[in-house]
Protein backbone atom coordinates (compact mmCIF):
# COMPACT_ATOMS: atom_id res chain seq x y z
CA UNK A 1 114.98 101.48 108.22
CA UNK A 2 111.66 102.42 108.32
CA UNK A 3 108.34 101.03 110.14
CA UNK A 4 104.85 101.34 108.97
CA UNK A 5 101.67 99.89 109.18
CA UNK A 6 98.80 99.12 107.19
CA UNK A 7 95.25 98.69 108.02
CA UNK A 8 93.67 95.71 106.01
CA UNK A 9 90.39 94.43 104.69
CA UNK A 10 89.51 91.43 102.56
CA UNK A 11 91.23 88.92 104.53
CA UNK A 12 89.07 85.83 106.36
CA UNK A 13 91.33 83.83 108.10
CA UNK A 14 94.83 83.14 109.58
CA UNK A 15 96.10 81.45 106.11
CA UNK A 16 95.01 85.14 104.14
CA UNK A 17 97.35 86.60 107.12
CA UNK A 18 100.67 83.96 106.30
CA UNK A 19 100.05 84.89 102.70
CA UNK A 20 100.33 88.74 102.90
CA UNK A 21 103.42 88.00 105.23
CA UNK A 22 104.98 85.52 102.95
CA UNK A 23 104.10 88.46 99.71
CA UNK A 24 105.11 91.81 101.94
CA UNK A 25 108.60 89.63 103.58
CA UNK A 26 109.24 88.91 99.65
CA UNK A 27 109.37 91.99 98.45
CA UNK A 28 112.72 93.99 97.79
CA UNK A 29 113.62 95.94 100.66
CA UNK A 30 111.58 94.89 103.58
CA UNK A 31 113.15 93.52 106.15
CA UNK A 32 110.67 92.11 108.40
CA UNK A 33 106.63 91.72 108.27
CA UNK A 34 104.20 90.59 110.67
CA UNK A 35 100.36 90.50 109.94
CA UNK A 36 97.86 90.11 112.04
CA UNK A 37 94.42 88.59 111.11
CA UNK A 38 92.77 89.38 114.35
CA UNK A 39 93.91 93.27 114.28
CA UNK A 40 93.82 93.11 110.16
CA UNK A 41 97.24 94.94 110.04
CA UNK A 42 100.23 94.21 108.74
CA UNK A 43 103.56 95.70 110.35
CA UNK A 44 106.32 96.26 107.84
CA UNK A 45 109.97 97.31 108.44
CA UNK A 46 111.97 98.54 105.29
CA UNK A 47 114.40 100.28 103.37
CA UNK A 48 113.08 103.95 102.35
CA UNK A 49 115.71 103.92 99.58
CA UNK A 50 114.56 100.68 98.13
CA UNK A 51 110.78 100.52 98.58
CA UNK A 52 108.46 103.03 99.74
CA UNK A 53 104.42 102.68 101.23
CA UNK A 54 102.98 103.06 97.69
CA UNK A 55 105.05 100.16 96.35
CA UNK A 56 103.98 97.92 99.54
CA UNK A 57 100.35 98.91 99.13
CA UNK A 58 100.30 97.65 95.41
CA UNK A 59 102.06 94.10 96.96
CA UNK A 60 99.73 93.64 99.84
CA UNK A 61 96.70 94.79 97.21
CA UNK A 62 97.89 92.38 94.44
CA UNK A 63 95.95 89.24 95.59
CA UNK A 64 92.68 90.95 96.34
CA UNK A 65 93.19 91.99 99.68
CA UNK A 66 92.60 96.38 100.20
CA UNK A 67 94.99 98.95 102.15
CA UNK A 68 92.17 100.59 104.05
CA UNK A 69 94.52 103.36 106.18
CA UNK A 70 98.32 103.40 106.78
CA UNK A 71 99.09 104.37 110.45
């Protein structure tokens, strides 16, 4: 397993926060996600051999929202 996280902009509220959680926790091979509105991150933990950053980046991107720095 893997942990990374993602700097985020484009999100206004708590409910913009569940939704890249409920997207990101969705996605093959991640096994856990939290996201924070107040910090705008999201904190991923995942399998390297199914998923990878750029794959996570296009999920948490897909509704708008932009991958600003990964940490």
């Amino acid at each position: 397993m893997k942990t990374t996280t993602f700097k985020i902009d484009g999100m206004r509220c708590d409910g913009c926060a569940r939704t890249i959680e409920a997207l990101v926790t969705g996605a093959p091979g991640v096994n856990a996600a939290t996201v924070s509105f107040n910090d705008r991150e999201a904190r991923i933990v995942f399998d390297p051999q199914a998923t990878d950053e750029a794959q996570l980046t296009a999920t948490i991107e897909k509704p708008g929202y932009r991958v600003v720095n990964r940490l």
